[in-house]
PDB file of N, CA and C in Angstrom:
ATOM      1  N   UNK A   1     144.124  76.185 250.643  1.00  0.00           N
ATOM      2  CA  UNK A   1     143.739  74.791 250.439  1.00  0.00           C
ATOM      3  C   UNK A   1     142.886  74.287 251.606  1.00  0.00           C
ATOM      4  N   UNK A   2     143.433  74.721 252.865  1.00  0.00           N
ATOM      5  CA  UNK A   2     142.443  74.387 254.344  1.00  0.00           C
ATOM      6  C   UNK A   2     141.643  74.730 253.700  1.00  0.00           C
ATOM      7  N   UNK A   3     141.656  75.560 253.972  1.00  0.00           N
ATOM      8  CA  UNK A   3     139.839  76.590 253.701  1.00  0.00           C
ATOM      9  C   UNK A   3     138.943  75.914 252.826  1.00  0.00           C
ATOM     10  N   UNK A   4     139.495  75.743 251.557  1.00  0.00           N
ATOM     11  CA  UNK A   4     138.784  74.827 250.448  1.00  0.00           C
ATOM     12  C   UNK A   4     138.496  73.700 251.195  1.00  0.00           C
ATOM     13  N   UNK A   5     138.742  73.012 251.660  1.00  0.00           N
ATOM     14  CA  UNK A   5     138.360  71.712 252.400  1.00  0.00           C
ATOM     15  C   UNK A   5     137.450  71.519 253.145  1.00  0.00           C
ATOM     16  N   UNK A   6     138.094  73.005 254.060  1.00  0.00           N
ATOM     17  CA  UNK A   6     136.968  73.313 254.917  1.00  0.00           C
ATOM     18  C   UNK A   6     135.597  73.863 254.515  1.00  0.00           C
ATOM     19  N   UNK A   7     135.604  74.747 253.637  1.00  0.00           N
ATOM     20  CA  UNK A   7     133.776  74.873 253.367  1.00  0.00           C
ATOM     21  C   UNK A   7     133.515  73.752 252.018  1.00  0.00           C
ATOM     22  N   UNK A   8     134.343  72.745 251.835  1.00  0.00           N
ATOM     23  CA  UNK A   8     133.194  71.577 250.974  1.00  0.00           C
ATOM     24  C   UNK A   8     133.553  70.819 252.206  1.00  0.00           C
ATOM     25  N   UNK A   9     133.662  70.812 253.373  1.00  0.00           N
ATOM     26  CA  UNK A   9     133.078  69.669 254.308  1.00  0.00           C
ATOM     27  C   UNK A   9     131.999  70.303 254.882  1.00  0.00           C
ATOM     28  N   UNK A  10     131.907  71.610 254.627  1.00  0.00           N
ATOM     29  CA  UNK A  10     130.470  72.585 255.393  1.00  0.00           C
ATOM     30  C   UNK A  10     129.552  71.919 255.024  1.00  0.00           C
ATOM     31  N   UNK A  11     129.682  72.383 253.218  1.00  0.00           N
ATOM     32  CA  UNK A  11     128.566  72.612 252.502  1.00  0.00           C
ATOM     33  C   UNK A  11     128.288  70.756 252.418  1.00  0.00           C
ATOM     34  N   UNK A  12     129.007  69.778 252.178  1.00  0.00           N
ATOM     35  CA  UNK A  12     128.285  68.659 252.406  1.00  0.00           C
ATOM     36  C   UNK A  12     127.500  68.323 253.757  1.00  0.00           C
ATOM     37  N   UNK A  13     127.949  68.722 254.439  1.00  0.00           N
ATOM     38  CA  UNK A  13     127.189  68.344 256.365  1.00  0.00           C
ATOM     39  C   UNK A  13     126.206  68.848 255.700  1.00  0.00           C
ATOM     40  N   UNK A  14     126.024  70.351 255.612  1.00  0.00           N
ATOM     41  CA  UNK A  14     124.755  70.999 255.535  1.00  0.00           C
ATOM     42  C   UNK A  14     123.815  70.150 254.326  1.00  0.00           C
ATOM     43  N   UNK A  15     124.019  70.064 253.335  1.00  0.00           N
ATOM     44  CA  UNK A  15     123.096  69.480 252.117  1.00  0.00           C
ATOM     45  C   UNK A  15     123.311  67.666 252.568  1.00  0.00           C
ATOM     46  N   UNK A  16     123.479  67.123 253.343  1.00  0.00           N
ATOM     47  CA  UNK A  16     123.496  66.075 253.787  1.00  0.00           C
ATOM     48  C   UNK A  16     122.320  66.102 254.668  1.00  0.00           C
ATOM     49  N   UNK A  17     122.306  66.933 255.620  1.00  0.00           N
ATOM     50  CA  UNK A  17     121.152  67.586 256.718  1.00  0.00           C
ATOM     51  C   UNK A  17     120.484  67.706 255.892  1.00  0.00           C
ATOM     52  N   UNK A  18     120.333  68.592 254.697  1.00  0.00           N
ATOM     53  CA  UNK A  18     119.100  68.521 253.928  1.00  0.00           C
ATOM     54  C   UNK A  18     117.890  67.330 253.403  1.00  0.00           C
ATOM     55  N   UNK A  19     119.116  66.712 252.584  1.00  0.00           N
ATOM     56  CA  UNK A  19     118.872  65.520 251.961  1.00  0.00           C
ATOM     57  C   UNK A  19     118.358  64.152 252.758  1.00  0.00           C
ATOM     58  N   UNK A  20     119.030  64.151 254.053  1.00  0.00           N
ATOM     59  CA  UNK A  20     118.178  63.486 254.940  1.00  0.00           C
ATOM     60  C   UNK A  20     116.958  63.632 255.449  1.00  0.00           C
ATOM     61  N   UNK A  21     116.633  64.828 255.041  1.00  0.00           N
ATOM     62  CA  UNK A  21     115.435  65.579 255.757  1.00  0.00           C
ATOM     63  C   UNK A  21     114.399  65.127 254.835  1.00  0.00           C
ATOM     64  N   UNK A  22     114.650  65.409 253.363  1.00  0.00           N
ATOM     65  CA  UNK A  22     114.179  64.958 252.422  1.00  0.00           C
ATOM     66  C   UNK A  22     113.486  63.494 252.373  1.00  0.00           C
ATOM     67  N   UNK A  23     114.840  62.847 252.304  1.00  0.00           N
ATOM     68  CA  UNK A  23     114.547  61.349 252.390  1.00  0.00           C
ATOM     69  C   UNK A  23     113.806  60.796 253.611  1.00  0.00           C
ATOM     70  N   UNK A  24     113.636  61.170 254.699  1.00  0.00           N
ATOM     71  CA  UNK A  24     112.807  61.016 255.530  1.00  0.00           C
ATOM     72  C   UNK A  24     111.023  61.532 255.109  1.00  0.00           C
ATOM     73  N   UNK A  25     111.122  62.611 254.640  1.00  0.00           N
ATOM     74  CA  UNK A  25     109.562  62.803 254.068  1.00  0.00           C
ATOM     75  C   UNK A  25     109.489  61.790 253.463  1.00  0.00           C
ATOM     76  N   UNK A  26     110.006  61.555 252.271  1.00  0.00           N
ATOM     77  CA  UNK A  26     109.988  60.771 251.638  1.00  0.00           C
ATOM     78  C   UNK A  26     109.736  59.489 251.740  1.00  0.00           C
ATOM     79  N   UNK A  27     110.413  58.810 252.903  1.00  0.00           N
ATOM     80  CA  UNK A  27     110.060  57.289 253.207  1.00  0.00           C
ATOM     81  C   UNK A  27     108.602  57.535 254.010  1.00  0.00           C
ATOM     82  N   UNK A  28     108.314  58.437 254.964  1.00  0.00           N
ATOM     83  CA  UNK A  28     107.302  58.941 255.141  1.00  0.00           C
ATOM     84  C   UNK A  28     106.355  58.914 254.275  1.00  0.00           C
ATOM     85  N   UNK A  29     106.005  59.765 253.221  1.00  0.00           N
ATOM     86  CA  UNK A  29     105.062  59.566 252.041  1.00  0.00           C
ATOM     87  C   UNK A  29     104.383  58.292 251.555  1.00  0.00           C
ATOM     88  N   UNK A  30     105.814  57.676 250.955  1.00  0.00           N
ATOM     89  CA  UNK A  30     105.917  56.736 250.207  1.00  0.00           C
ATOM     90  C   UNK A  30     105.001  55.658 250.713  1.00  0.00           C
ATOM     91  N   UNK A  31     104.655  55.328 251.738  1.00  0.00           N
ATOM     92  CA  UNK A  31     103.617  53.948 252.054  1.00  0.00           C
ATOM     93  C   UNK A  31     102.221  54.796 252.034  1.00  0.00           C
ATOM     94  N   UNK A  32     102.261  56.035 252.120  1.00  0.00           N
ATOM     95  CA  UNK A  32     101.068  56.552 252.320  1.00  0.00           C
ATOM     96  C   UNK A  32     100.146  56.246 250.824  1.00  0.00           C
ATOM     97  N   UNK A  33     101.169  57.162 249.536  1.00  0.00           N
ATOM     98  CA  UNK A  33     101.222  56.819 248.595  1.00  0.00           C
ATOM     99  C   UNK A  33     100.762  55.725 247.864  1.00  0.00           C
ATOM    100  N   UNK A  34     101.359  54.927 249.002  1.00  0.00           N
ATOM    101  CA  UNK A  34     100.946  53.502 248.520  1.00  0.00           C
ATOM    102  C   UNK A  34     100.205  52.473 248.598  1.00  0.00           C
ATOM    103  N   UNK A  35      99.333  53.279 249.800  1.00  0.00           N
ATOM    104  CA  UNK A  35      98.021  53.153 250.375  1.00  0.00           C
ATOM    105  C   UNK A  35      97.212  53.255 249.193  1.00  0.00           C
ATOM    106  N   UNK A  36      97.270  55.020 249.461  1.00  0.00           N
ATOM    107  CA  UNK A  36      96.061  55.276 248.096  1.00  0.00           C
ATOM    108  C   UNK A  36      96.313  54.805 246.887  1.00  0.00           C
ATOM    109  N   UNK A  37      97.239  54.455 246.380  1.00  0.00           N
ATOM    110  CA  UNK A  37      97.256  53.672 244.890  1.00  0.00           C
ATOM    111  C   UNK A  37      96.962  51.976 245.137  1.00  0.00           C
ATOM    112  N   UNK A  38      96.640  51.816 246.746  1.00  0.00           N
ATOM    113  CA  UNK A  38      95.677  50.486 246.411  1.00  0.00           C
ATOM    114  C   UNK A  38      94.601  50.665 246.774  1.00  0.00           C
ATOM    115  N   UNK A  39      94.215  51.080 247.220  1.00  0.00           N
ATOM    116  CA  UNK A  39      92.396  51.383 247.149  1.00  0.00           C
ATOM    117  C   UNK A  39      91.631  52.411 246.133  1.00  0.00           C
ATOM    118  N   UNK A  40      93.109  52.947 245.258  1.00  0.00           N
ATOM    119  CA  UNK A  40      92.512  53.320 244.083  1.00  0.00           C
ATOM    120  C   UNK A  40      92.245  52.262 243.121  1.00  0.00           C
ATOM    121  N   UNK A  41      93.240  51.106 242.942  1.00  0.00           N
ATOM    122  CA  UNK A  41      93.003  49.913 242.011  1.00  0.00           C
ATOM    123  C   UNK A  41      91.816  49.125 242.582  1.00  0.00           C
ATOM    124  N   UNK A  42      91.116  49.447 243.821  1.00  0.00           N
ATOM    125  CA  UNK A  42      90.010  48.272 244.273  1.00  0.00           C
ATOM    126  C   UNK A  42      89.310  48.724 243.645  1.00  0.00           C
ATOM    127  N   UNK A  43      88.790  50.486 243.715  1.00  0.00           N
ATOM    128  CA  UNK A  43      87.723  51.109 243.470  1.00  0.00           C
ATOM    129  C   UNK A  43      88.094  50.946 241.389  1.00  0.00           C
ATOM    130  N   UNK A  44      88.606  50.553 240.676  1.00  0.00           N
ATOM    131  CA  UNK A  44      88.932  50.734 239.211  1.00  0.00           C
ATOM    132  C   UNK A  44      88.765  49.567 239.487  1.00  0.00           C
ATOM    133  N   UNK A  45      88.939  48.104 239.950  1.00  0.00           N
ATOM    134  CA  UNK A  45      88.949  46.549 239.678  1.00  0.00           C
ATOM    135  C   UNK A  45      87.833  46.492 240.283  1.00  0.00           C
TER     136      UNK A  45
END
């Protein structure tokens, strides 16, 4: 039962580390993104 506990508290740290990693590109991107989808609507308006 330890044991079980112990590697799903692994495996969440680790895919937590992931997923943050993720979400950091991500918020990263996202204004960039959102850059070019407004000076794509200037150049279309």
């Amino acid at each position: 039962m330890l044991k079980n506990v112990k590697n799903v508290i692994a495996k969440i740290k680790s895919s937590t580390k992931r997923n943050l990693a993720i979400l950091t590109c991500f918020l990263l991107c996202t204004p960039i993104a959102f850059a070019d989808l407004g000076n794509l609507k200037d150049k279309v308006t």
